[in-house]
C-alpha atoms as a PDB file:
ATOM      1  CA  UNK A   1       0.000   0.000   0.000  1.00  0.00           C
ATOM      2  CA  UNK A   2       2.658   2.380   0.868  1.00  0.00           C
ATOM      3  CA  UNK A   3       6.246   0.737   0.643  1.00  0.00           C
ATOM      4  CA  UNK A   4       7.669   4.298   1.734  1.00  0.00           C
ATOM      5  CA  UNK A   5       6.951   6.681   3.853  1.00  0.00           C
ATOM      6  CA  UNK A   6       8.238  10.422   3.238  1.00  0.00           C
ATOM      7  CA  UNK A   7       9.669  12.299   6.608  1.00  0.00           C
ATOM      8  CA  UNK A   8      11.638  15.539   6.138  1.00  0.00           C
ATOM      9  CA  UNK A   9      12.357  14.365   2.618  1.00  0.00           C
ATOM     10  CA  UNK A  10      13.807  11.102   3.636  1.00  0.00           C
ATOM     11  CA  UNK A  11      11.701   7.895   1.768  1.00  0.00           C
ATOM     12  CA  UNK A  12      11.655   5.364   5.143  1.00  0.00           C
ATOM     13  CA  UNK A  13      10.454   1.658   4.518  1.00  0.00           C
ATOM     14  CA  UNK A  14       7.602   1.311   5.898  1.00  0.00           C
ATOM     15  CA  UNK A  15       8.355  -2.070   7.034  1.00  0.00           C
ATOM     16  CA  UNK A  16      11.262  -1.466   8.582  1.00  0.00           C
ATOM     17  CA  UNK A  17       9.440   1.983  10.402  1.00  0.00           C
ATOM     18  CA  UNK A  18       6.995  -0.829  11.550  1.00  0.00           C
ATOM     19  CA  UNK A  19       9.947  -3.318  13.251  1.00  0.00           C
ATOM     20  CA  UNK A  20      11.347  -0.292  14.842  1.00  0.00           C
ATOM     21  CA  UNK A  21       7.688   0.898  16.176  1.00  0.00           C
ATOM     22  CA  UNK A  22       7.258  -2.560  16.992  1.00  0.00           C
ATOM     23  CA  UNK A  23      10.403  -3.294  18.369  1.00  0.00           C
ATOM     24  CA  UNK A  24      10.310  -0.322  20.769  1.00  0.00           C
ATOM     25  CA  UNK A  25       6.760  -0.790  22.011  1.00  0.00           C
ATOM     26  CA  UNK A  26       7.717  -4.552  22.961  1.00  0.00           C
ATOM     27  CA  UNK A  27      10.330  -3.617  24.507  1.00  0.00           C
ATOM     28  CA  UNK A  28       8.479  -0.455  26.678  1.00  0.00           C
ATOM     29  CA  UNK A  29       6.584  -3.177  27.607  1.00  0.00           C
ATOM     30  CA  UNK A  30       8.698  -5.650  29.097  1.00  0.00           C
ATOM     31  CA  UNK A  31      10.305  -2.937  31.277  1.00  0.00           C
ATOM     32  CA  UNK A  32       7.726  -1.825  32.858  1.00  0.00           C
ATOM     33  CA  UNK A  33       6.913  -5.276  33.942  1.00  0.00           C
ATOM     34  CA  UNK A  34       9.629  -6.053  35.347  1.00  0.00           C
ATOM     35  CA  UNK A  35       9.570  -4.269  39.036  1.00  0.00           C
ATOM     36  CA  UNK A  36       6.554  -5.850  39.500  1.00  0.00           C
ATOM     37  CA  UNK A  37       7.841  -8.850  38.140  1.00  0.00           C
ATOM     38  CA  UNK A  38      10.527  -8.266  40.321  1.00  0.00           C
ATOM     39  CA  UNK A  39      13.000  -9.135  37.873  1.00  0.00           C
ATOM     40  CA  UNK A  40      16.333  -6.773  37.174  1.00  0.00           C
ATOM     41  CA  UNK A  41      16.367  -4.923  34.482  1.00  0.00           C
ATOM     42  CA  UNK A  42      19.818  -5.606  33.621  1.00  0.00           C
ATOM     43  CA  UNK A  43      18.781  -9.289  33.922  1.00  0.00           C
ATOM     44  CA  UNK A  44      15.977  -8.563  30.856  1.00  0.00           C
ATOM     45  CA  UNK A  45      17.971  -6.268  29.214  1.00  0.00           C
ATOM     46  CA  UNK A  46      20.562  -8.940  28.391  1.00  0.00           C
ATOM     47  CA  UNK A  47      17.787 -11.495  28.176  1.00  0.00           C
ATOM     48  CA  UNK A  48      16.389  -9.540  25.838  1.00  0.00           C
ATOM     49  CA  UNK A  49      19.460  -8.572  23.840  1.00  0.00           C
ATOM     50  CA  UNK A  50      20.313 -12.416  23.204  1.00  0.00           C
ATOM     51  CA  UNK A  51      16.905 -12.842  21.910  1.00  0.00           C
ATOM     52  CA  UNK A  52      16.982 -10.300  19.524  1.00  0.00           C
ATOM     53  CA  UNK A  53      20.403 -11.329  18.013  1.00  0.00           C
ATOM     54  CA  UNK A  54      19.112 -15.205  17.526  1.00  0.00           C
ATOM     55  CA  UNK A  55      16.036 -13.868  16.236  1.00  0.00           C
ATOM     56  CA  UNK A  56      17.365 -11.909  13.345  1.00  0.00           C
ATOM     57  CA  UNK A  57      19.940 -14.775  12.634  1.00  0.00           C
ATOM     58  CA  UNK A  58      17.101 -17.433  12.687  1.00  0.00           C
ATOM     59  CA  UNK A  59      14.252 -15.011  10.735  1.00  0.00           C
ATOM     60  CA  UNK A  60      17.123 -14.273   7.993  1.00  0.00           C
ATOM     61  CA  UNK A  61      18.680 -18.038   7.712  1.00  0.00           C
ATOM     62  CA  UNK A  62      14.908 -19.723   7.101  1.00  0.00           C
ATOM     63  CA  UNK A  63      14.509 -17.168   4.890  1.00  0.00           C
ATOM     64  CA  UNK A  64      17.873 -18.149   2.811  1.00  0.00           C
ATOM     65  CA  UNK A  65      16.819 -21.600   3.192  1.00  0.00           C
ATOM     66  CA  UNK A  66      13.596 -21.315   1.837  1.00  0.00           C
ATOM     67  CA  UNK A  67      14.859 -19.013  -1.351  1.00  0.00           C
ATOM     68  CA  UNK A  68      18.325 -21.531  -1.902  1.00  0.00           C
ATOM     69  CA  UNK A  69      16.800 -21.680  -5.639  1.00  0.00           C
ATOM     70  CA  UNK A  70      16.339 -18.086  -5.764  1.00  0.00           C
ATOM     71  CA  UNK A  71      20.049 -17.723  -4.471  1.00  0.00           C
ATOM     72  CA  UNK A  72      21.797 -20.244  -6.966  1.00  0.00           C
ATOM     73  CA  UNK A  73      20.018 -18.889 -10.234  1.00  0.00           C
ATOM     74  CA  UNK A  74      20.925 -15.163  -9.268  1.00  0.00           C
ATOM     75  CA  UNK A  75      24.307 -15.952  -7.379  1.00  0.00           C
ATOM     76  CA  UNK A  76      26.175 -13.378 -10.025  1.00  0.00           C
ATOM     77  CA  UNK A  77      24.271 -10.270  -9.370  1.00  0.00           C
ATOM     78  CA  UNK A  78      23.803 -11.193  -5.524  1.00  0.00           C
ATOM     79  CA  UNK A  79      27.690 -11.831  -5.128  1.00  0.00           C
ATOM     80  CA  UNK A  80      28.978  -9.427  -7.726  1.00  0.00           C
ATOM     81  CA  UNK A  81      29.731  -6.885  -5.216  1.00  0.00           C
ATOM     82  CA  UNK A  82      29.654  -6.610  -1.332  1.00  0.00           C
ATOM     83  CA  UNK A  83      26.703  -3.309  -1.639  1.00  0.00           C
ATOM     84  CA  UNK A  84      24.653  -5.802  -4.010  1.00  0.00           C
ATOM     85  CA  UNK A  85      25.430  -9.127  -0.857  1.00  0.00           C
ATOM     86  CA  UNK A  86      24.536  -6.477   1.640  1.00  0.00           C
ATOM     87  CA  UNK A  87      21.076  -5.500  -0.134  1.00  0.00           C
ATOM     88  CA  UNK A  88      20.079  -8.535  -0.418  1.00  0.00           C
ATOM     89  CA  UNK A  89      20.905  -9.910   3.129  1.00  0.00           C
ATOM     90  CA  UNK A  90      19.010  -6.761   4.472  1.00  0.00           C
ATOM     91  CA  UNK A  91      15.637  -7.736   2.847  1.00  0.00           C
ATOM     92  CA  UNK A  92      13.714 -10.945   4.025  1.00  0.00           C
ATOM     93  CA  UNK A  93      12.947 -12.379   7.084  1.00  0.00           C
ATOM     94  CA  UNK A  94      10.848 -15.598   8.383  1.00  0.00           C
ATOM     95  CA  UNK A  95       9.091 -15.445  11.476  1.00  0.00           C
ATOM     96  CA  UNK A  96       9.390 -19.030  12.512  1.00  0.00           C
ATOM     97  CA  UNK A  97      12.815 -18.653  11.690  1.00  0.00           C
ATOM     98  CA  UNK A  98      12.923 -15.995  14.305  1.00  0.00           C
ATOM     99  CA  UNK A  99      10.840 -17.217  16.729  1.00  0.00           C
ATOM    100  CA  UNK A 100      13.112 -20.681  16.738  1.00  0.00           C
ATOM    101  CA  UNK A 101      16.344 -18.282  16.485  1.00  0.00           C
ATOM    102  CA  UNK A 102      14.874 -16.542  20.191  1.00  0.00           C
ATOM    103  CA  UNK A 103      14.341 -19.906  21.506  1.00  0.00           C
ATOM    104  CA  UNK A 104      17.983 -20.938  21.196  1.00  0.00           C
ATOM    105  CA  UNK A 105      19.005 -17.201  22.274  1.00  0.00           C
ATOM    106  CA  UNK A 106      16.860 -17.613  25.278  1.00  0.00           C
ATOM    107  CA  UNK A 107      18.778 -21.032  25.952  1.00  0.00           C
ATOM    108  CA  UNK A 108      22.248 -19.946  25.228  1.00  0.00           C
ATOM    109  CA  UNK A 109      21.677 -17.046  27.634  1.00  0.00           C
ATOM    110  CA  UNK A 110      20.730 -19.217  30.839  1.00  0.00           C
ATOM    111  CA  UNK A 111      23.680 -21.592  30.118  1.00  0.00           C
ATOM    112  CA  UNK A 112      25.996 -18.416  29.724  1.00  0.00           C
ATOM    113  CA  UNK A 113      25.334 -16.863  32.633  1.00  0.00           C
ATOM    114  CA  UNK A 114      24.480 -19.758  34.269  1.00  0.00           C
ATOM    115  CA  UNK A 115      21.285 -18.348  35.784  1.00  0.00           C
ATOM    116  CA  UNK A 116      17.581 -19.559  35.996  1.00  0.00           C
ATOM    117  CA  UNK A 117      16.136 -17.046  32.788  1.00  0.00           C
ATOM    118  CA  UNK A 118      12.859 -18.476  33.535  1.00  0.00           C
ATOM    119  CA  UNK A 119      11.473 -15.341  34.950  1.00  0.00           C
ATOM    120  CA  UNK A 120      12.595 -13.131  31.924  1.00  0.00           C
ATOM    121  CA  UNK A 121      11.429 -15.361  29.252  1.00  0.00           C
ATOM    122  CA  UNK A 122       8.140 -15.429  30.779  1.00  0.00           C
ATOM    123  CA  UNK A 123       7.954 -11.653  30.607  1.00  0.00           C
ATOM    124  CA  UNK A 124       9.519 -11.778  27.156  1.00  0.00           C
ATOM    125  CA  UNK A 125       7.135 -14.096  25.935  1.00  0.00           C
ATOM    126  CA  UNK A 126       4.139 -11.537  26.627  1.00  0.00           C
ATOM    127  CA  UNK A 127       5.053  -9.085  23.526  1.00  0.00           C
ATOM    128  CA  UNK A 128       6.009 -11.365  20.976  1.00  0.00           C
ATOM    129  CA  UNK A 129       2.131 -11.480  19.278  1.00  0.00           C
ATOM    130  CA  UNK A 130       2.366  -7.565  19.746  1.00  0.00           C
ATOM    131  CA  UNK A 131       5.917  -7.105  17.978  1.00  0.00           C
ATOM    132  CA  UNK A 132       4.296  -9.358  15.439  1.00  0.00           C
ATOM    133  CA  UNK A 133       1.071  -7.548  15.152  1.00  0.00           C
ATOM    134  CA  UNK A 134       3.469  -4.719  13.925  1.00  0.00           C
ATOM    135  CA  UNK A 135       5.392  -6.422  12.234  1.00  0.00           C
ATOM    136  CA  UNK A 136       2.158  -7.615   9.825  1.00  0.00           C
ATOM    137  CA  UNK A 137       1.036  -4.176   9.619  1.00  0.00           C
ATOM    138  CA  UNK A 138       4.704  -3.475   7.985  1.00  0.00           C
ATOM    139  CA  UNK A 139       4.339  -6.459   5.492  1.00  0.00           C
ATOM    140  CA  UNK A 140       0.964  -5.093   4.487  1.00  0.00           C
ATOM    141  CA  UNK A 141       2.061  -1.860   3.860  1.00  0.00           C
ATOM    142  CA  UNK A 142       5.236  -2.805   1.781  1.00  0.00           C
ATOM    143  CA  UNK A 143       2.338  -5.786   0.224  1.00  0.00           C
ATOM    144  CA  UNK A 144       4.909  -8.647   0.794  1.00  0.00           C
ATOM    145  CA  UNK A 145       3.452 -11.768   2.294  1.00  0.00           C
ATOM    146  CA  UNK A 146       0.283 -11.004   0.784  1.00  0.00           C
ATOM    147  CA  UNK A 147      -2.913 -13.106   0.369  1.00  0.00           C
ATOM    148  CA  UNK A 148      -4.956 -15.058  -2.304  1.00  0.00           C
ATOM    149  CA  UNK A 149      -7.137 -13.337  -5.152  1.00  0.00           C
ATOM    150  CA  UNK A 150     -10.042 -12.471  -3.402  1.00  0.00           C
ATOM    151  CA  UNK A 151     -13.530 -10.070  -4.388  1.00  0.00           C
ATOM    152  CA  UNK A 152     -15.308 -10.210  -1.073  1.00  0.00           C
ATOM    153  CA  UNK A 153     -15.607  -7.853   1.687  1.00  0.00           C
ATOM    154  CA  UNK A 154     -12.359  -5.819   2.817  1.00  0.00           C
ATOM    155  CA  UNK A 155     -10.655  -7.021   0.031  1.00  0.00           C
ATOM    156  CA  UNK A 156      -7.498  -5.029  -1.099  1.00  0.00           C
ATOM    157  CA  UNK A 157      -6.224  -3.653  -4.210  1.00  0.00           C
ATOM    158  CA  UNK A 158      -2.010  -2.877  -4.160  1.00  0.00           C
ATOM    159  CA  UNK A 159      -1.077  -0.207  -6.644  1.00  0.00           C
ATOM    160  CA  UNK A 160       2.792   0.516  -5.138  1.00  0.00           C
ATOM    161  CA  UNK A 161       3.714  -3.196  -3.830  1.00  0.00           C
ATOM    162  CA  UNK A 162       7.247  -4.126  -3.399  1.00  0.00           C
ATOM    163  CA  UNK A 163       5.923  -7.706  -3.620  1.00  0.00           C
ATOM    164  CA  UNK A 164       1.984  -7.930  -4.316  1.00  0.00           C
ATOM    165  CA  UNK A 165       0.889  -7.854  -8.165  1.00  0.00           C
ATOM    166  CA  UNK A 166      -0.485  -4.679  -8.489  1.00  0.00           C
ATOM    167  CA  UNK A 167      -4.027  -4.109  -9.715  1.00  0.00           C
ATOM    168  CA  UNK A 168      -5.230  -7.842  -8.248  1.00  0.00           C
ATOM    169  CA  UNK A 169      -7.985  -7.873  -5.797  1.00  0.00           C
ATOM    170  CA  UNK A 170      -6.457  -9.610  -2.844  1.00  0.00           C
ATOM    171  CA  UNK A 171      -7.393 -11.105   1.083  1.00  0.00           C
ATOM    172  CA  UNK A 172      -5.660  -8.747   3.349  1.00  0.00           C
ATOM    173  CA  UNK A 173      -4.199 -11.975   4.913  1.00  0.00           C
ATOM    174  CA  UNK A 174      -1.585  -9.736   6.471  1.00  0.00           C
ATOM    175  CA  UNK A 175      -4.222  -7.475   8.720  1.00  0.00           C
ATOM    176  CA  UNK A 176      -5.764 -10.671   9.170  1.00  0.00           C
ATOM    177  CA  UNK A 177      -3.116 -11.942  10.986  1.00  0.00           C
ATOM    178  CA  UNK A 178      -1.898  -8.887  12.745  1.00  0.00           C
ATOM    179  CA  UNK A 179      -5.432  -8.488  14.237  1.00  0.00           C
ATOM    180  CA  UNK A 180      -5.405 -11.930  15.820  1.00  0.00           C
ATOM    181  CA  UNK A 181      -1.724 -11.128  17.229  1.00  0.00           C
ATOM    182  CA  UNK A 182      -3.125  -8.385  18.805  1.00  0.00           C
ATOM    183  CA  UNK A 183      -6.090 -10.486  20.424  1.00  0.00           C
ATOM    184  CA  UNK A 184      -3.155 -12.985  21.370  1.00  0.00           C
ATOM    185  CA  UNK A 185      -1.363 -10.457  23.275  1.00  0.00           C
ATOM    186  CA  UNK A 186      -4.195  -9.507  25.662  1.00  0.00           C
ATOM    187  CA  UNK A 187      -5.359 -12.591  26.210  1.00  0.00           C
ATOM    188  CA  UNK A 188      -1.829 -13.593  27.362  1.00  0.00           C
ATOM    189  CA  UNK A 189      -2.154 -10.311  29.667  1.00  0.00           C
ATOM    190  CA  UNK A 190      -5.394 -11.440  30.873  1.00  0.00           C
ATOM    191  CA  UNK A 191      -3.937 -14.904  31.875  1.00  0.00           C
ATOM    192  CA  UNK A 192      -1.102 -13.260  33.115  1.00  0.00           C
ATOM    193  CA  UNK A 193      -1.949 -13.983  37.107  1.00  0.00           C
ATOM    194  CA  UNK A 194      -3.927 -17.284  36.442  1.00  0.00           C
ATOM    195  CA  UNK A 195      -0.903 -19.427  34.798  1.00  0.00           C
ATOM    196  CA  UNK A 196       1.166 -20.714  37.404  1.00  0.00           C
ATOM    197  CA  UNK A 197       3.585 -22.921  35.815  1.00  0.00           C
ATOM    198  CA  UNK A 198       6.726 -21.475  34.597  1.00  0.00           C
ATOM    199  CA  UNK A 199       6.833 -20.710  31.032  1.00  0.00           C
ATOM    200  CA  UNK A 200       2.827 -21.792  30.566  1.00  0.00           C
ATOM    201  CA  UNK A 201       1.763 -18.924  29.006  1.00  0.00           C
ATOM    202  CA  UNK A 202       4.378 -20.047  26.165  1.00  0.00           C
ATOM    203  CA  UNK A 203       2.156 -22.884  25.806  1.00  0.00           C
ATOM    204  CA  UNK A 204      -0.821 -20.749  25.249  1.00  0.00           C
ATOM    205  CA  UNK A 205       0.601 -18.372  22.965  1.00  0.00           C
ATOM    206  CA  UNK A 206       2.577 -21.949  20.967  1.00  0.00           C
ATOM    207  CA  UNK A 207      -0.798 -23.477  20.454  1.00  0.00           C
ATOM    208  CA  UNK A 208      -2.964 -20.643  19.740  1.00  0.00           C
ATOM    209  CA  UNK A 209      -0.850 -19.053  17.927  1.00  0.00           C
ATOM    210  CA  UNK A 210       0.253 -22.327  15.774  1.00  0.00           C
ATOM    211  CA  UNK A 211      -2.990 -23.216  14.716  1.00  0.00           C
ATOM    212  CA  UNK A 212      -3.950 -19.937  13.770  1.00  0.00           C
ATOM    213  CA  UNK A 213      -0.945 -19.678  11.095  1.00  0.00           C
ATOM    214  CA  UNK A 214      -1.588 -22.768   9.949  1.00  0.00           C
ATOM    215  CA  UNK A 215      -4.835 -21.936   8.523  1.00  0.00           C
ATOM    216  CA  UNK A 216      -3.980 -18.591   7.782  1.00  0.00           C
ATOM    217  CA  UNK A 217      -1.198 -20.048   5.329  1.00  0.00           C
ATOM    218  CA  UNK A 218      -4.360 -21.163   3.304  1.00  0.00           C
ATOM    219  CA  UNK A 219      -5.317 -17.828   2.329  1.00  0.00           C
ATOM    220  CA  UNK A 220      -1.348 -17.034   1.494  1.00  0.00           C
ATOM    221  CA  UNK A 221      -1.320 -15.912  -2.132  1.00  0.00           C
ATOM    222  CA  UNK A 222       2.867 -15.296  -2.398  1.00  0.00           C
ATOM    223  CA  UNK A 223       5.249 -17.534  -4.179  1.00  0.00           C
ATOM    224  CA  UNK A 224       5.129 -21.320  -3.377  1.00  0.00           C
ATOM    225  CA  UNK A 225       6.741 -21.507   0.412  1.00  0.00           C
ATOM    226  CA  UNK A 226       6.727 -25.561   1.081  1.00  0.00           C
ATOM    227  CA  UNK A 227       6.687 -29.320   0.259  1.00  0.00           C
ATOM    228  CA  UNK A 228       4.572 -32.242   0.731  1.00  0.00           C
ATOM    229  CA  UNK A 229       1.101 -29.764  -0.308  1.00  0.00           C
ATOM    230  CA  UNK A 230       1.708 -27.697   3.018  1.00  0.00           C
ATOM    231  CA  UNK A 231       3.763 -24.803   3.761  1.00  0.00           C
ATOM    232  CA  UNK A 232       6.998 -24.962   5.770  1.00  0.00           C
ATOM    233  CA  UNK A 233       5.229 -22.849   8.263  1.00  0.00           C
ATOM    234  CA  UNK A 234       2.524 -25.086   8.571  1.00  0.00           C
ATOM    235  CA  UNK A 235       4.540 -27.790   9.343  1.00  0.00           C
ATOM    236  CA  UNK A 236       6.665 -26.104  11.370  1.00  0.00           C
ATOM    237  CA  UNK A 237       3.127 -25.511  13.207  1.00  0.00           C
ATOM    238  CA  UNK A 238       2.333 -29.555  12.857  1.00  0.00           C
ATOM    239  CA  UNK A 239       5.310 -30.820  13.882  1.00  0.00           C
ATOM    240  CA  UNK A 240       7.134 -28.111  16.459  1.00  0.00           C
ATOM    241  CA  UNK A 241       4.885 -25.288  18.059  1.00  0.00           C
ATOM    242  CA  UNK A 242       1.576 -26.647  18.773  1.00  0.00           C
ATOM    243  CA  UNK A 243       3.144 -30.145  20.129  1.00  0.00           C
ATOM    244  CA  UNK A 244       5.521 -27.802  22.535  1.00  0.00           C
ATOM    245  CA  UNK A 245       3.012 -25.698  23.119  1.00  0.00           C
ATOM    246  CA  UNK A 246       0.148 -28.432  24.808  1.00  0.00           C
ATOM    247  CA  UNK A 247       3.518 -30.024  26.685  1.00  0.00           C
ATOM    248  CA  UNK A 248       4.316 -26.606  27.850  1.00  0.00           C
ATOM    249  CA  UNK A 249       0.822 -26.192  28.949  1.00  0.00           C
ATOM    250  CA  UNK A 250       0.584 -29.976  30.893  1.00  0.00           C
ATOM    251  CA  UNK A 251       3.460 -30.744  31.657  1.00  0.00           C
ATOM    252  CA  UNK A 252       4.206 -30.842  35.208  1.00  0.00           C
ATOM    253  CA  UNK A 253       6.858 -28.405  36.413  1.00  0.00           C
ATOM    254  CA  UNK A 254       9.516 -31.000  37.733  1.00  0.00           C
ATOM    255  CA  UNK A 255       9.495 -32.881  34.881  1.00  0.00           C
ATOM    256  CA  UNK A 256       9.479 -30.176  32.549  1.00  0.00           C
ATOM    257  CA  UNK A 257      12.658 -30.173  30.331  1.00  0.00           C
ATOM    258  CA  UNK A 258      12.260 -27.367  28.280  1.00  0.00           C
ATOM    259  CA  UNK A 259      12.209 -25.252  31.481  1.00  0.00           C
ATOM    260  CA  UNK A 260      14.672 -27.226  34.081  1.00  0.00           C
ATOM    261  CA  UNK A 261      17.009 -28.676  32.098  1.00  0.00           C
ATOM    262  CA  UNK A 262      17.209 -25.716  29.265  1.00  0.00           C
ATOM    263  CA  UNK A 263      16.550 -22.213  30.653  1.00  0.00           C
ATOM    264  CA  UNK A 264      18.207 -22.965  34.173  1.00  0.00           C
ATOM    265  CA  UNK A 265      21.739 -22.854  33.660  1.00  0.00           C
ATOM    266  CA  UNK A 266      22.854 -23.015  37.482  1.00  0.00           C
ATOM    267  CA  UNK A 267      20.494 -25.684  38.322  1.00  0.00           C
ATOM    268  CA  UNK A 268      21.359 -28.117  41.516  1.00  0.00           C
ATOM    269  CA  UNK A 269      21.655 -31.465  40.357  1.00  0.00           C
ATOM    270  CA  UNK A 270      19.111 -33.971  41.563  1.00  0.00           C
ATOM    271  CA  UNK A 271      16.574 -30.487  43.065  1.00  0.00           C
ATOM    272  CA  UNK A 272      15.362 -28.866  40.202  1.00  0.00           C
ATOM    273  CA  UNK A 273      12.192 -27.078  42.359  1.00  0.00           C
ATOM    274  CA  UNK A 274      14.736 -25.467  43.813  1.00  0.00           C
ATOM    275  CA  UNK A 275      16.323 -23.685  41.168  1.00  0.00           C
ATOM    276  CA  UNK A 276      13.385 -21.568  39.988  1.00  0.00           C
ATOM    277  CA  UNK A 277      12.925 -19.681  43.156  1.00  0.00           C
ATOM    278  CA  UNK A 278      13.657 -15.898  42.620  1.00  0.00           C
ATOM    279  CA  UNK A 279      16.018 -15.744  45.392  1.00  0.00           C
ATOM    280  CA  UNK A 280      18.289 -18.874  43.336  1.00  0.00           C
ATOM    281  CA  UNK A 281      17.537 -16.443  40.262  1.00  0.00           C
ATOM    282  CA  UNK A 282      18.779 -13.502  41.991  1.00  0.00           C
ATOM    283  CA  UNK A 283      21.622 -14.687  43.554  1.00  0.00           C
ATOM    284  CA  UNK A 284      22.836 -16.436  40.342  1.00  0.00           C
ATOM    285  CA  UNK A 285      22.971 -13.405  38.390  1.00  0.00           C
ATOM    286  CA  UNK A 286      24.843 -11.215  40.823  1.00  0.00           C
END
């Protein structure tokens, strides 16, 4: 719709104004949680840092998987200079990529610190539907990830796209999805005080959200993204988030690997309850 935005005579990309916006409300957000969290803000600052590397890592390297074909056939105008490699490193991004990127930044924090990051990735968790919700509001307005041909009500018509056809009446599959991000992220604040296992409202948000791109990959209208009839995202959906999502949301806290044996880096051998007290948390991260 508009792939550009004009400020003071500068043309900004709208999507990447959107990440920013995005980026900056999520993070607002997780600050101010944390006194009454009671978690450091140095703690989630770093927390957060780690995340945001391994996301951008993981969102760009799905992306290069997915496009190898794209990459061999143009491999002389991509690598003919380092500006050209540059340009087109800095366009394209995956969000399962990212989210599984975060995951493994969440991870490799607790183990290098060696602290219980339990507390911070439940906070961090929180804003991830609403720095997606922006972040589909950016794809919409630069028309990349658009939806299928489409005459009904709210349908859209892109004119400027960067990656829609132009002059196609199409779903607005990318409001679509922002709107239920949004509804994601205050129901996770609603639940906030009623989940009481650690890292459960993960399981919420892995199973809602899950199922809800996997049908919404149905109405995905942009260049051929899977094998096997489905898209890679929905079986990233099948097979990954919504299984780790319901054993997130069972699973009983001392037998729960993802949280004891992953996100705990300084937990006591053969005491694991132990570990995820905030005092253990605290004193681990001094």
């Amino acid at each position: 719709m508009q792939p550009f935005i004009n400020i003071a005579g500068y043309a900004i990309p709208s999507y990447g104004m959107m990440v920013v916006i995005g980026s900056l409300l999520s993070i607002a957000v997780v600050l101010l949680r944390c006194p009454k969290r009671k978690i450091p803000l140095d703690n989630q600052l770093y927390f957060t840092a780690f995340i945001l590397m391994f996301t951008l890592l993981g969102a760009k390297l799905l992306y290069l998987i997915q496009n190898l074909p794209q990459l061999w056939e143009n491999a002389d105008i991509i690598f003919e200079s380092w500006s050209s490699f540059l340009n087109y490193l800095g366009g394209g991004f995956v969000f399962y990529g990212g989210l599984i990127g975060g995951c493994i930044g969440a991870f490799c924090y607790a183990k290098f610190f060696r602290i219980n990051g339990v507390a911070e990735a439940e906070n961090f968790v929180l804003i991830i539907p609403l720095f997606h919700c922006c972040g589909r509001i950016g794809c919409f307005l630069a028309g990349c990830c658009y939806g299928i041909k489409y005459d009904g009500p709210l349908a859209v018509t892109f004119t400027e796209s960067l990656g829609a056809p132009d002059g196609v009446s199409l779903f607005p599959v990318q409001l679509a999805e922002a709107g239920l991000n949004l509804l994601v992220f205050f129901l996770l604040l609603a639940l906030d005080k009623r989940l009481k296992k650690p890292l459960q409202n993960f399981g919420v948000y892995a199973i809602i959200y899950g199922t809800e791109r996997f049908f919404l990959e149905f109405l995905r209208g942009d260049s051929a993204r899977g094998v096997w009839i489905l898209s890679t995202s929905q079986w990233i959906s099948l097979l990954i988030l919504i299984p780790v999502g319901i054993y997130m949301l069972v699973c009983r806290t001392d037998k729960n690997f993802l949280v004891w044996r992953m996100l705990n880096g300084c937990i006591p051998k053969g005491n694991p309850a132990a570990a995820g007290n905030s005092k253990t948390r605290q004193a681990a991260g001094k």
